[in-house]
Each structure stands twice: as structure tokens, then as C-alpha cells.
Protein backbone atom coordinates (compact mmCIF):
# COMPACT_ATOMS: atom_id res chain seq x y z
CA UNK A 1 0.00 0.00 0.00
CA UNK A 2 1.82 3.22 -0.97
CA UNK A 3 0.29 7.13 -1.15
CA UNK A 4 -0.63 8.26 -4.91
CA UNK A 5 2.09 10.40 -6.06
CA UNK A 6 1.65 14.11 -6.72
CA UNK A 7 0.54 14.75 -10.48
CA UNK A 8 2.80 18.08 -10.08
CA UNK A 9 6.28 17.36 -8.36
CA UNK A 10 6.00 13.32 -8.45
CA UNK A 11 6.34 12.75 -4.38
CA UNK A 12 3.45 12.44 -1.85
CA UNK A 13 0.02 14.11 -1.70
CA UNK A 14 0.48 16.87 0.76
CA UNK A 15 -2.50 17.22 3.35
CA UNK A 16 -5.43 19.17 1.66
CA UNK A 17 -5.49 22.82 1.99
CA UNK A 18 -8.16 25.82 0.80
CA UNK A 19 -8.30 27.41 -2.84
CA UNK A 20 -6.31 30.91 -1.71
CA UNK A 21 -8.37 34.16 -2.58
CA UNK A 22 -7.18 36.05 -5.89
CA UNK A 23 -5.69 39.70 -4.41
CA UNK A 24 -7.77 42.32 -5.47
CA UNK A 25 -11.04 40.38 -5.20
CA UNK A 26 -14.05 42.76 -4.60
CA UNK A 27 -15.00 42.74 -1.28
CA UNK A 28 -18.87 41.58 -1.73
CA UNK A 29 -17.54 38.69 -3.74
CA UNK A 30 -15.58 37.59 -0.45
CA UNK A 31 -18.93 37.93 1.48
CA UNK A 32 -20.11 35.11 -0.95
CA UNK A 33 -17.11 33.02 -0.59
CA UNK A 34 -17.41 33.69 3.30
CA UNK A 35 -21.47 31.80 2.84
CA UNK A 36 -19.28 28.62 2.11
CA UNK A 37 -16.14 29.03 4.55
CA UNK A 38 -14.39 31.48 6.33
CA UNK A 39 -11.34 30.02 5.02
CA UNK A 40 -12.03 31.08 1.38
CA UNK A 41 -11.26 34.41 2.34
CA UNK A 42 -7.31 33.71 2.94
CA UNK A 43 -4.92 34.41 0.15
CA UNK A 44 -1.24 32.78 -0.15
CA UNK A 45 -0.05 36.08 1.84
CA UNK A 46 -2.19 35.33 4.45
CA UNK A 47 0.16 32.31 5.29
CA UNK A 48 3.16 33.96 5.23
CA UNK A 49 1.80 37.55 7.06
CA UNK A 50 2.88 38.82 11.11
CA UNK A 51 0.00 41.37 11.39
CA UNK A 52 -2.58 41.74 8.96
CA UNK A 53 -5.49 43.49 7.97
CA UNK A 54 -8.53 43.32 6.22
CA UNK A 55 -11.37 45.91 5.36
CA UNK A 56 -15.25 45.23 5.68
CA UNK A 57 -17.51 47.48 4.85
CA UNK A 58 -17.87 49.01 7.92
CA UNK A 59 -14.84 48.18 9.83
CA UNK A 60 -11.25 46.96 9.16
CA UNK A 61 -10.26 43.45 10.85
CA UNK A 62 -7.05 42.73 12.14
CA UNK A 63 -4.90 39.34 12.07
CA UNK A 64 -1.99 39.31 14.53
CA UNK A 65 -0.07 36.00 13.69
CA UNK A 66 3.22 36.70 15.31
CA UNK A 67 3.26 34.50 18.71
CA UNK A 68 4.02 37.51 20.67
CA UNK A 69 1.19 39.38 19.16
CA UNK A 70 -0.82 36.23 19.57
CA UNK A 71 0.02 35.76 23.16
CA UNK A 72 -0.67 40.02 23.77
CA UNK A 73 -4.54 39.25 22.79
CA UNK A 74 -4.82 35.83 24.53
CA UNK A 75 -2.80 36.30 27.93
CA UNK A 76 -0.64 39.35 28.70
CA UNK A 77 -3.32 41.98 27.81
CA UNK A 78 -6.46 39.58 27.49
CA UNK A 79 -8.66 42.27 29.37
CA UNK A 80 -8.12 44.77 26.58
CA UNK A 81 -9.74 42.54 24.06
CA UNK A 82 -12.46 40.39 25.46
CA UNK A 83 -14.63 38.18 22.88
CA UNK A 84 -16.16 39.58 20.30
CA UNK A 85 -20.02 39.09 21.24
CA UNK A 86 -21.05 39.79 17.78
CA UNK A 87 -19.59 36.90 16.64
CA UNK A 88 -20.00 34.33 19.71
CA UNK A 89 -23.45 34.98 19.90
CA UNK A 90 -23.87 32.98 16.77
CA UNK A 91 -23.92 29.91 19.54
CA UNK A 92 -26.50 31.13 21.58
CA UNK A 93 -29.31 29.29 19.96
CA UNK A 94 -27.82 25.95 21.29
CA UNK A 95 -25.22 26.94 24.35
CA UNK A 96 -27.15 29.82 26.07
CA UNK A 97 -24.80 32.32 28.05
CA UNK A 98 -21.82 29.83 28.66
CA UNK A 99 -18.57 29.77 29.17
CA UNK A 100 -17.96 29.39 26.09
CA UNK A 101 -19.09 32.84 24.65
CA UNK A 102 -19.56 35.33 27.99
CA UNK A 103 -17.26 37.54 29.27
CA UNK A 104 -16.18 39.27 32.04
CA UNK A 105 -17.88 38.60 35.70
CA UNK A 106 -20.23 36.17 34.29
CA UNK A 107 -17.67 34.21 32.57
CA UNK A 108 -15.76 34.51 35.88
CA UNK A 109 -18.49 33.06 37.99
CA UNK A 110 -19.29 30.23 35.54
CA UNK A 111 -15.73 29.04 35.59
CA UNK A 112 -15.57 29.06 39.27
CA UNK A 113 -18.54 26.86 39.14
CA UNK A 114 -17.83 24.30 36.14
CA UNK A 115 -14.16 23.44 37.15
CA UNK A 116 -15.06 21.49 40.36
CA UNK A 117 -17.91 20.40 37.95
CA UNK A 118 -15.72 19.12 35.82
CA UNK A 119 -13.87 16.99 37.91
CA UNK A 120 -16.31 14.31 37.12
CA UNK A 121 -14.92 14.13 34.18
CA UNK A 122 -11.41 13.04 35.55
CA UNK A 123 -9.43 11.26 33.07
CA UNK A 124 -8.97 8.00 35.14
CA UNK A 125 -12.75 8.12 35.86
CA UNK A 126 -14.10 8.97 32.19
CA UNK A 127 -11.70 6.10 30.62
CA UNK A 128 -13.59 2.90 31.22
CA UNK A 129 -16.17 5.43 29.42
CA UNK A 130 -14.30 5.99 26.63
CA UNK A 131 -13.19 2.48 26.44
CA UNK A 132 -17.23 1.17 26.53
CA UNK A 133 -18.49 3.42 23.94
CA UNK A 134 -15.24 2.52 21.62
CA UNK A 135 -16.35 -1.08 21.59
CA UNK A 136 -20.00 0.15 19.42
CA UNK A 137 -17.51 2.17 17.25
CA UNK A 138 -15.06 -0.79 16.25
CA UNK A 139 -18.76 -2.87 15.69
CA UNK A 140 -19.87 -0.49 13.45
CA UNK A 141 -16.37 -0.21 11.63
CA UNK A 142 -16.54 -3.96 11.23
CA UNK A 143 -20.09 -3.63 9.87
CA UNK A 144 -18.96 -1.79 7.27
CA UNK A 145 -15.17 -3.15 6.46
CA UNK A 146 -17.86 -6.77 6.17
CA UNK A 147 -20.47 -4.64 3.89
CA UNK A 148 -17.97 -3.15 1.30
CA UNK A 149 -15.41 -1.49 2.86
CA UNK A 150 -16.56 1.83 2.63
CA UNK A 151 -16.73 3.87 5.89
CA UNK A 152 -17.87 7.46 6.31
CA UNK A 153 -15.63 8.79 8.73
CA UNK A 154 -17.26 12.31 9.59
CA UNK A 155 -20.39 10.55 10.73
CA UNK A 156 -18.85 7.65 12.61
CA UNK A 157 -16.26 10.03 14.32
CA UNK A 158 -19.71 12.50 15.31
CA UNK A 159 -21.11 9.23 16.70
CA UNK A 160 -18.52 8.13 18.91
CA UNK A 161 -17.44 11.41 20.28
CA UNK A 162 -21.18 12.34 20.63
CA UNK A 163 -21.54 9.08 22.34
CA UNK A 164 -18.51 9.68 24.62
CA UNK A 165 -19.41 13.05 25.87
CA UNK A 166 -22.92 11.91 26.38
CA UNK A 167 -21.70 9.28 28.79
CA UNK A 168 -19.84 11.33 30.52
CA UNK A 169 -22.71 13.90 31.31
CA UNK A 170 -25.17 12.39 32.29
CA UNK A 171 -24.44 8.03 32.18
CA UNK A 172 -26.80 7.78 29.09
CA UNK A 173 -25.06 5.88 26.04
CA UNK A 174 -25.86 7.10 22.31
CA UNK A 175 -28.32 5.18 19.94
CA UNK A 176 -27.62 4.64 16.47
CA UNK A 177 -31.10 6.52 15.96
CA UNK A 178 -30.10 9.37 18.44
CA UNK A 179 -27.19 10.34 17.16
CA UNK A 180 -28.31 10.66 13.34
CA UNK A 181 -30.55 12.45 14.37
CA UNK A 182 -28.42 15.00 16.72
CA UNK A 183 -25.55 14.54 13.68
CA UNK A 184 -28.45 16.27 11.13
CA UNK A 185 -29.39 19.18 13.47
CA UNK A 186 -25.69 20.15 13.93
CA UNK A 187 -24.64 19.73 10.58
CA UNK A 188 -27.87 22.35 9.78
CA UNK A 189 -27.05 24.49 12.40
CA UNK A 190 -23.26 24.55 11.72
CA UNK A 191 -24.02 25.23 7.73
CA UNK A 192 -25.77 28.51 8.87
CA UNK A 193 -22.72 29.80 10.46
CA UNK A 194 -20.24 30.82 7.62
CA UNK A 195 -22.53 33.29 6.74
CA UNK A 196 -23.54 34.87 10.15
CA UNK A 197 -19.98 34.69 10.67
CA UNK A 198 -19.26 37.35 7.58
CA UNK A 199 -22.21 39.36 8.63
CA UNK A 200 -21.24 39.49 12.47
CA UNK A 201 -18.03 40.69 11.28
CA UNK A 202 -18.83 43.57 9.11
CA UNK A 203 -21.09 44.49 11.09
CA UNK A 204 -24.52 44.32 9.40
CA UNK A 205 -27.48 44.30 11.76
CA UNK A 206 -29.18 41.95 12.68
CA UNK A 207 -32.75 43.24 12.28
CA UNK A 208 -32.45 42.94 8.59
CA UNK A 209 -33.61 40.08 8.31
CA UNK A 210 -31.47 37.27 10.04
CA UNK A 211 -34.06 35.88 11.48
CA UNK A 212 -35.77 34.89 8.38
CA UNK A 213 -32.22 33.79 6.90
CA UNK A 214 -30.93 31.24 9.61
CA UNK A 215 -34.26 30.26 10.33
CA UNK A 216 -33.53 27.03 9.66
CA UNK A 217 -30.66 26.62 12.24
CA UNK A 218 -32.32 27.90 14.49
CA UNK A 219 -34.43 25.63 14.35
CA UNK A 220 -32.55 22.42 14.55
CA UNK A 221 -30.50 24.41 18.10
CA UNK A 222 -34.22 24.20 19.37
CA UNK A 223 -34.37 20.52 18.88
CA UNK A 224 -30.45 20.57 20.10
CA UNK A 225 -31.59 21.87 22.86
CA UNK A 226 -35.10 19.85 23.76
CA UNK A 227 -33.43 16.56 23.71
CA UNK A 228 -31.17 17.86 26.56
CA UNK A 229 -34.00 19.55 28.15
CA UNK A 230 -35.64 16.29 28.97
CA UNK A 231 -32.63 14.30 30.40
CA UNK A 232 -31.95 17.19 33.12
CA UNK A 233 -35.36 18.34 34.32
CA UNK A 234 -36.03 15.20 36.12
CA UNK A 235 -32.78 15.31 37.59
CA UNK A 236 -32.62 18.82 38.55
CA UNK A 237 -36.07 18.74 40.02
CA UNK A 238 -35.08 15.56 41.88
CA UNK A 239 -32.25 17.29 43.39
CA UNK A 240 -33.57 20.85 44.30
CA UNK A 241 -36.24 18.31 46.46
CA UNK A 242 -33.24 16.53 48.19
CA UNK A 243 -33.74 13.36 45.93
CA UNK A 244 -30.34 13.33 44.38
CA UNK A 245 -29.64 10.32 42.15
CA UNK A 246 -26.54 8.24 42.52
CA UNK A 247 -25.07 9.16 39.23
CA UNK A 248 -21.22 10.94 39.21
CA UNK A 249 -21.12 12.64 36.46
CA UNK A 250 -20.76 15.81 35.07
CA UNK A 251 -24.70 16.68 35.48
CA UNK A 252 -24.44 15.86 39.27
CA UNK A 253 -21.36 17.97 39.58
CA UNK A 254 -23.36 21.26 38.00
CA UNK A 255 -26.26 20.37 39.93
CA UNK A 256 -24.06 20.03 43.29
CA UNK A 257 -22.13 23.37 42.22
CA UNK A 258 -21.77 26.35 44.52
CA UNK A 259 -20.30 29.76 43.62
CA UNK A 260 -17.81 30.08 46.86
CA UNK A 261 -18.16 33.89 46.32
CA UNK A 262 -22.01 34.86 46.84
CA UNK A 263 -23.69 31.19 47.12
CA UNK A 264 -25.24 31.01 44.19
CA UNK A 265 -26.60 27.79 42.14
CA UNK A 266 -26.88 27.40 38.76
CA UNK A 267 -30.42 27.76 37.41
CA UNK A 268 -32.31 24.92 35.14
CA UNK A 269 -31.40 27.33 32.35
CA UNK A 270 -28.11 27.80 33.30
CA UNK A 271 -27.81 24.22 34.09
CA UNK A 272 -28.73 23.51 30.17
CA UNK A 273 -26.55 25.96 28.52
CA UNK A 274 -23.23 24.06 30.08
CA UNK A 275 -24.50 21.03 29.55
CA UNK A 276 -24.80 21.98 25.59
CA UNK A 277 -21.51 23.78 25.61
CA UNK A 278 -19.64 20.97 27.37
CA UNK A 279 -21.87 19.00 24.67
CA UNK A 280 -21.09 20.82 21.52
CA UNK A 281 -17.41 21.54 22.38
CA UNK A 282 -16.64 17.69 23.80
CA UNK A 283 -18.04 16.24 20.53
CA UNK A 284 -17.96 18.53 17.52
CA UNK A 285 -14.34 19.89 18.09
CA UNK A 286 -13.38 15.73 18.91
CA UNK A 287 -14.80 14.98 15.89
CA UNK A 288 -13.73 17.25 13.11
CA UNK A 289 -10.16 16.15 14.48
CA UNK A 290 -10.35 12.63 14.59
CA UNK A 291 -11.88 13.18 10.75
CA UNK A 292 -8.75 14.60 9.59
CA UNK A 293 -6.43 12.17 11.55
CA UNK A 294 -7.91 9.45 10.18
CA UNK A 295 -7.71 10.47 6.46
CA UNK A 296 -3.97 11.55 7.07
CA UNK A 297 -3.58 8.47 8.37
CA UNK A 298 -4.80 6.67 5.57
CA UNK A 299 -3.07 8.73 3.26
CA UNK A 300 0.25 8.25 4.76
CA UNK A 301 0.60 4.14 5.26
CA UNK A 302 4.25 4.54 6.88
CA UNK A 303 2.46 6.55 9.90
CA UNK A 304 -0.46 3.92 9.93
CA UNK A 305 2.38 1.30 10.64
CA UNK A 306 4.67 2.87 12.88
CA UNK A 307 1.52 3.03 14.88
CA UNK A 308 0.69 -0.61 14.71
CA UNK A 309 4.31 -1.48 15.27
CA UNK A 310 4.07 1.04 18.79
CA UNK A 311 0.89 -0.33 19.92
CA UNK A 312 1.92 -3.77 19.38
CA UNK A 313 5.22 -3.07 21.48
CA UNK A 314 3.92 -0.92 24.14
CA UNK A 315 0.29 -2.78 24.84
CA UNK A 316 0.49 -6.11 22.69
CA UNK A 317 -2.95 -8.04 21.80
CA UNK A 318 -4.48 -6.98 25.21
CA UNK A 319 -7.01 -4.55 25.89
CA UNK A 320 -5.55 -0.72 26.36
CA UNK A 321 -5.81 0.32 29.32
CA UNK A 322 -5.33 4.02 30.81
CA UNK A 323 -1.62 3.14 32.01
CA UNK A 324 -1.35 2.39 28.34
CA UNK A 325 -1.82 5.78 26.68
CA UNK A 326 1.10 7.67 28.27
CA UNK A 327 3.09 5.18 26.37
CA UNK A 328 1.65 5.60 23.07
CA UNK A 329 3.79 8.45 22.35
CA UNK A 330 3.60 8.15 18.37
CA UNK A 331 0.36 7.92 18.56
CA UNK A 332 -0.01 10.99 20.54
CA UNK A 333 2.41 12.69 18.11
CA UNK A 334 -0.17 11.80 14.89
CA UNK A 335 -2.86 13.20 16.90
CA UNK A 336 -1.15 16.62 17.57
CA UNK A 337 0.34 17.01 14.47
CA UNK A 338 -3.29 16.82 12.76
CA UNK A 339 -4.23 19.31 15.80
CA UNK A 340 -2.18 21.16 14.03
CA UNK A 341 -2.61 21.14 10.33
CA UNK A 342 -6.14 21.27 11.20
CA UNK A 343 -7.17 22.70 14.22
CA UNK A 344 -10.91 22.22 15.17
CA UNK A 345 -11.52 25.55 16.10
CA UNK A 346 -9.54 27.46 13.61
CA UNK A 347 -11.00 31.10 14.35
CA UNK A 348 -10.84 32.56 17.91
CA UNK A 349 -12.61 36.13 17.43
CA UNK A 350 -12.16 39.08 19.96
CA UNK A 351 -12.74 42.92 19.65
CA UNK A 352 -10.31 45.62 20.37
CA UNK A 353 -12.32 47.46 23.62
CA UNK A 354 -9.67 50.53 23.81
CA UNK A 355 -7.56 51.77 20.59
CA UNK A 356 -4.21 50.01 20.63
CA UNK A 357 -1.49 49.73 18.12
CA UNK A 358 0.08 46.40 16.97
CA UNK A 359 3.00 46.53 14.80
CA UNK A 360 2.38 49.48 11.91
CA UNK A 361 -1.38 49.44 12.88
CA UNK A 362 -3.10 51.66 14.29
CA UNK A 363 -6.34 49.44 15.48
CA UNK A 364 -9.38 51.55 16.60
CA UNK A 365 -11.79 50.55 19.63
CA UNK A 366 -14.75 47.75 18.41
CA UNK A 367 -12.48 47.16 15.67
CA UNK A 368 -12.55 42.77 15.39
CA UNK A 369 -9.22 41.20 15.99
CA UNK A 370 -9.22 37.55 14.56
CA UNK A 371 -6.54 35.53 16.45
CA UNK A 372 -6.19 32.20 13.58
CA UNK A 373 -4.92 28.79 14.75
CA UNK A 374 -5.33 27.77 11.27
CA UNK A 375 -2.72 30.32 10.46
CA UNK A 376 -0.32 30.57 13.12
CA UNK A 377 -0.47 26.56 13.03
CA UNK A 378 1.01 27.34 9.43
CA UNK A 379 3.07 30.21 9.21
CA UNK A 380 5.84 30.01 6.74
CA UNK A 381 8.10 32.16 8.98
CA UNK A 382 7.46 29.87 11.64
CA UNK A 383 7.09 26.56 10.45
CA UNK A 384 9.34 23.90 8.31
CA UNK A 385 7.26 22.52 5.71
CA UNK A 386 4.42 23.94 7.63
CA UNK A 387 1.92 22.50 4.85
CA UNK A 388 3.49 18.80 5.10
CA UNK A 389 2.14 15.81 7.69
CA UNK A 390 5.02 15.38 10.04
CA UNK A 391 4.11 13.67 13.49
CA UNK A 392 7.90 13.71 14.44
CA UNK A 393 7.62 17.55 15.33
CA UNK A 394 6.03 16.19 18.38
CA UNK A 395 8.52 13.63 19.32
CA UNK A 396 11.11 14.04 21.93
CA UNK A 397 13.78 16.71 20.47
CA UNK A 398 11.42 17.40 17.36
CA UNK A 399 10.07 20.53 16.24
CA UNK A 400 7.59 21.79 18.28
CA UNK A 401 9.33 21.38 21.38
CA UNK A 402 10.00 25.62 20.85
CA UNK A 403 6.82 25.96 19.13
CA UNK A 404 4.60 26.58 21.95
CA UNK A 405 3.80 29.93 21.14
CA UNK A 406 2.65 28.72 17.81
CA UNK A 407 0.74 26.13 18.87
CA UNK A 408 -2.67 27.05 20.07
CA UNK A 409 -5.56 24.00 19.19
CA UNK A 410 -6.79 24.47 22.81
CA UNK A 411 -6.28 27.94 22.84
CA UNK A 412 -4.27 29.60 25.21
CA UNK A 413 -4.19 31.39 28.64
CA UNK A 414 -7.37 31.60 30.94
CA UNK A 415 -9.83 30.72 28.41
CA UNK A 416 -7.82 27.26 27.34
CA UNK A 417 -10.16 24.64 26.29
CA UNK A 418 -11.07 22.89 29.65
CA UNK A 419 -11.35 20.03 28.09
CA UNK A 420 -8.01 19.51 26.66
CA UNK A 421 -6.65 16.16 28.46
CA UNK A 422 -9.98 15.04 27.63
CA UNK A 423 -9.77 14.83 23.76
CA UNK A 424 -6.06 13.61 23.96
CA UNK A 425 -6.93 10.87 25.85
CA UNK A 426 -9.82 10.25 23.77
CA UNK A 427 -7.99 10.82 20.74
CA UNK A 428 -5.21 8.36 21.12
CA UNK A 429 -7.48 5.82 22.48
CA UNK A 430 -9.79 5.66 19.54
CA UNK A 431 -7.11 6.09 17.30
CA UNK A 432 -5.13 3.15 18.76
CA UNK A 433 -8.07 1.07 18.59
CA UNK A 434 -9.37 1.75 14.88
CA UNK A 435 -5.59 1.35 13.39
CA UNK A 436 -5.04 -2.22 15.44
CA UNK A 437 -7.95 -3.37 14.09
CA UNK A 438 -8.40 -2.00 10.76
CA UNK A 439 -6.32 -1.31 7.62
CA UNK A 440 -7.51 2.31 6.33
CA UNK A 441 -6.76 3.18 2.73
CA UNK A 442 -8.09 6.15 1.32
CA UNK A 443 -11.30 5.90 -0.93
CA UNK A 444 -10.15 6.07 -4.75
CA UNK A 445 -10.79 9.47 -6.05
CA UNK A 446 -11.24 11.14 -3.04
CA UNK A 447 -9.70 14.22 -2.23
CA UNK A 448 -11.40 15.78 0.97
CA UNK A 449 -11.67 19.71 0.99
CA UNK A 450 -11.52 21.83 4.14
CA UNK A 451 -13.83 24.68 5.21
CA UNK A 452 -14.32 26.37 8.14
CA UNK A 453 -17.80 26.50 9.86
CA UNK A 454 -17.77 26.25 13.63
CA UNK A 455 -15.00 23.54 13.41
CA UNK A 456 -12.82 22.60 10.12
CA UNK A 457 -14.61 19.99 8.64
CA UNK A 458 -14.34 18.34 5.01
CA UNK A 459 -17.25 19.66 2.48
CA UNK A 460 -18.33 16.83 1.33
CA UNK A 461 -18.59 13.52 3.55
CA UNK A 462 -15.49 11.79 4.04
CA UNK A 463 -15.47 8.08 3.14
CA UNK A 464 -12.09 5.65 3.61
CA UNK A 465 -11.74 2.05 2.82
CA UNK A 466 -11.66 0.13 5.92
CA UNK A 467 -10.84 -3.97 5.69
CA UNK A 468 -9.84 -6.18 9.27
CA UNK A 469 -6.19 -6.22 9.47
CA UNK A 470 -6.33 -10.01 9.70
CA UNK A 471 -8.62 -11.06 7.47
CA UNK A 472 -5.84 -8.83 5.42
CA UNK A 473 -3.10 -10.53 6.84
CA UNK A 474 -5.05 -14.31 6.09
CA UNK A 475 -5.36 -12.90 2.09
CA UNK A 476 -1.64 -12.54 1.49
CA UNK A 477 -0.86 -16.31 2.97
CA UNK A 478 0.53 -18.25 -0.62
């Protein structure tokens, strides 16, 4: 098995990447591109920029890629520009007011209150979790590697993280039926946001007309939202009558939460919108990740089997076990080097609240300031080969090791992702599993292209041939 050469230069495939924007392209002709993906609106300079600058029709948007500019917005001076609201209230339909897109006090309180929460969610204790729901993945991958071969990878990888995170909540496991159906109302709801997203940012209001627009989205968050309605209310009105159930998991931990300041409790409401945060963030993000990693994995047969080779050495034919994934450092490697061709969350918008200057620009207050994973991930100046699919940057004495200013798929300062151990863990586990099992081979033809909605996904679905390794193993015997 061997990658299909490059039509152009005769060696390997690299790892798919955008169509960059012609310079000089009228600016209402990038608002249409923006309807598909955000990430239609980068041009080749983009890649290569330190500070950069865009204008919208009525404001200019600023890109600060250089890590020290990166780390200003994020950490040093992260006061000066909190999130840009315009933009994160695109998720209030399904989160609420979370974590995920308040600011200030409230976001302050919340956090106080979700990170005992989220103890629950332990590693040790949410393993034999992940390690359950993995067993109704590799069934399903067998189903189809004994139907065909042909495996859609964006909707099993939606399923198992969906199923995962689900768990973990509040102990309920994922139906087939259940999860196509909560797989169709985020894929409507996500398709909405590419063009909010360009209309948040320049500004337009929101009284002409987006209501009528995104209708549809809206829509399926309701539904989003009504599914996890029913598990907590009776739960929630079980415990505010002293009937707590035994359950320890991350529902019980909001429910038991106290803010140490004033007292306070979380609402039903309140108790809903960080449920569907922790819900939306712990799957979708998951999800669009383990996508890519397993078509760059397909697509690259030497990683696939330096992976089989380390799980074989480091676990053998037994099951893994939590011990087992601080070992599996190759694996972990081919996980955060897909992290960082293709982070999940490639866009982490704030606003300028005072004027400031950055570089050679002058950046006035309100003004949106787009910090860009997907670039700084990238960055020519930054990077070797920063395009190429490389998982020994993340081996001992590799590349990244003085990269970690460049290097932001969680985010970075205060508002990292809290769930960040999480989705390694989970990552390298399923990952381990599917490649130990099965041979992947990429579908003939099939060249996945990336956009960027709420998470980098692949337009189209993403399909990869899938056969047991030992029924592959039994077909080459003479």
C-alpha cells in the first residue's frame, strides 16, 4: 500500500489545503465566498503575514499572527480585548450564556462553578467510558469493512465522540437513531454559520432580516436543545427536592455546584446551557479532528504502521488500558500534528475594547481582531514545511518542542479549552483502537476539501476504505 504520487512534483500528496483568494477580489464577492467558509477568504499572503489586515464594509479586521502578538490578545493583555459578542453569539441558539461565549464577571463566575464540575470528568474516571463506547464504534467499523469497505468517517467520528461526551454527562449511552438524528441538526445548524460569521463581522445588523435567513438553524438548536431539556429536568427537580440520584457525572457535579463567592446555584437554564456547551465543544471539536487524523492516516501508510508497530510493542494483543496511553507516544504525536494542520476551532474572534497599536497598525476601539490557529499553526516564517504531515515535530527533540507559542488548538491562557486532556486521551485511544484493528486506505478518487464552519470539517462527507487487518493478513498467505 503506498500514497498516490503528486501529479505536479512526483512525491506524496500533501494534506489538503483551501483554494487561496485572488488579491484584489471585490470585497462583496468575499462575502459570498465567506457563505461557504471562512477560510475562502485567505490568500497565499495570508500564510506567510505577522499582522494583517482586512477591510469590511464598515470596519477593518485585524490578524496578529506573530506569537508575541498572539500571546498580547490571549494572555498578557487579554482584558483589553475580550470576545467579540457579535460573533459568539452565533452559539446562543444551542449553548445559552456559557462559558464558552460570555465575558467578564459572568464568565468569571461560571468558571468558578464548572471546574469542580468538571472533575467528574477526571481522566482516570471517564476512561472505562471511553473504552465502553469505543467497543459500538469498532462494531460499526466492522459492519462496514464486512459490507464493502466503505466507511464514512465524519459521521462515525460525530457518533462516537457524541456518544462519549454523552456518557460522561449524564451516564446515558448514544443510539444509532439518536445520534443521526443530533448529527443532522448540527450539521444544519453549523451550515448557517459561515454566513452569520461574515455578517457578524462587518457588522450588518441583525434586524435585517437574520431571522428569516438562519431560520432554519435555528431551528434544529431548538431541537439541540429539547433533547437535553428532557434528560436534566427530572434530575434537577429531583435534586432541588433533596432526591439526588446516585449518578457521578458531570450533570451531578453542576447540579451540586456552589459559587464560593455569593452562594449562588446554577439555574435549570443555566444548568442547560453548560450542559450543551460541554456538549457541543466535547463532541464537535473531537470529531472534526479525529476526521482529519484518520484520512492523514490513511493517506500516509508509513504513519499507519509505525503506529501498529508502537501499539503492538507498548500494549500487545491486550485490551488498552489508561496506564497504556502515556506510552503511546507516536500515537499521541499523529494526533497533535493533525491538531495542528487542522485545528478544530480554527478562528478565535475578539474585539479591540480601547484603541491600541500592533506593529504598523493603528487598530481603533470595536475594531474585530481575529486571532487564527489555522494560520499561526502554518506560518511560513514559523514553520518547516508547515503545509506537510510530520508527526515527528512532536517527538522528543522534534520541532515543536520551541513551538509553543505557535501552537494554540486548545487555545491559550485563561480561556484554554477545559477540556483539553480530555480529547487527547480520547484521541489516542480511539485512534489506537481503529488502526489495530483496521487497515484504512483512502477511498479512490477522493480528495477531501476543508472549510471552516464552527469547526474545520471536510465539504463533502469523508469516506475511507476500511478492511480487518487479519482477514488482510489471512489474504496474502501463498
Amino acid at each position: 500500500m503506498s500514497m498516490p504520487p503528486d501529479p505536479a512534483t512526483g512525491g506524496p500528496v500533501p494534506p489538503p489545503m483551501p483554494d487561496a483568494i485572488r488579491p484584489g477580489t471585490c470585497i462583496f464577492a468575499n462575502i459570498l465566498r465567506a457563505r461557504r467558509s471562512w477560510l475562502d477568504l485567505l490568500s497565499e499572503k495570508s500564510y506567510g503575514m505577522l499582522m494583517g489586515e482586512m477591510r469590511l464594509p464598515l470596519k477593518r479586521l485585524y490578524m496578529p499572527n506573530e506569537p508575541s502578538l498572539v500571546r498580547r490578545v490571549m494572555v498578557e493583555d487579554r482584558a483589553s480585548f475580550p470576545k467579540d459578542r457579535a460573533y459568539w453569539s452565533l452559539l446562543d441558539p444551542v449553548t445559552g450564556e456559557s462559558i464558552l461565549n460570555s465575558d467578564g464577571p459572568a464568565w468569571e463566575r461560571q468558571r468558578r462553578m464548572i471546574d469542580p464540575a468538571f472533575e467528574q470528568a477526571r481522566l482516570k474516571l471517564v476512561f472505562p467510558i471511553m473504552a465502553d463506547a469505543a467497543q459500538g464504534m469498532l462494531a460499526r467499523v466492522a459492519s462496514a469493512a464486512a459490507g464493502g469497505g466503505r466507511l464514512g468517517v465524519d459521521a462515525e467520528m460525530t457518533h462516537i465522540t457524541a456518544d462519549i461526551i454523552l456518557r460522561a454527562l449524564i451516564s446515558l449511552p448514544m443510539g444509532d437513531a439518536e445520534a443521526q438524528k443530533l448529527y443532522d441538526d448540527f450539521h444544519i445548524f453549523t451550515r448557517s454559520l459561515p454566513t452569520q460569521t461574515a455578517l457578524a463581522l462587518t457588522r450588518v445588523p441583525r434586524w435585517l432580516g437574520w431571522p428569516l435567513l438562519f431560520g432554519r438553524g435555528r431551528r434544529a438548536a431548538r431541537r439541540i436543545r429539547a433533547r437535553l431539556e428532557a434528560h436534566v429536568r427530572p434530575r434537577f427537580a429531583a435534586h432541588r427536592a433533596g432526591s439526588p440520584g446516585p449518578q457521578q457525572d458531570i450533570l451531578a457535579g453542576l447540579l451540586n455546584a456552589v459559587d464560593p463567592v455569593d452562594g449562588s446555584r446554577f439555574t435549570f437554564s443555566e444548568v442547560v446551557d453548560h450542559l450543551a456547551m460541554l456538549f457541543l465543544a466535547g463532541h464537535e471539536t473531537s470529531a472534526a479532528a479525529l476526521t482529519w487524523a484518520v484520512h492523514l492516516i490513511a493517506t500516509h501508510p508509513e504513519v499507519q504502521e509505525r503506529m501498529v508497530a508502537e501499539i503492538a510493542a507498548e500494549v500487545g494483543d491486550g485490551p488498552i488500558g489508561f496506564a497504556d496511553i502515556k506510552r503511546l507516544r507516536y500515537v499521541l504525536a499523529v494526533f497533535r500534528e493533525t491538531l495542528r494542520l487542522y485545528p478544530p476551532v480554527g478562528s478565535l474572534p475578539r474585539v479591540a475594547a480601547t484603541g491600541t497599536r500592533m506593529r504598523d497598525k493603528t487598530i481603533a476601539p470595536g475594531c474585530p481582531v481575529l486571532v487564527l490557529p489555522w494560520l499561526v499553526q502554518r506560518h511560513r516564517r514559523i514553520w518547516d514545511r508547515p503545509d506537510q504531515f510530520d508527526p515527528g515535530r512532536f517527538l522528543a527533540g522534534g520541532e515543536a518542542e520551541d513551538k509553543t507559542g505557535a501552537y494554540l488548538p486548545f487555545g491559550m491562557g485563561p480561556r484554554a479549552c477545559i477540556g483539553m486532556a480530555f480529547a487527547l486521551q480520547e484521541g489516542v485511544l480511539l485512534l489506537s483502537l481503529l488502526v489495530r484493528r483496521f487497515r484504512l486506505e483512502p477511498e479512490p478518487g477522493h480528495r477531501p476539501y476543508p472549510v471552516g464552519r464552527l469547526t474545520i470539517r471536510t465539504r463533502e462527507p469523508l469516506p475511507v476504505r476500511v478492511c480487518e487487518r487479519a482477514a488482510a493478513e489471512t489474504a496474502r498467505l501463498p
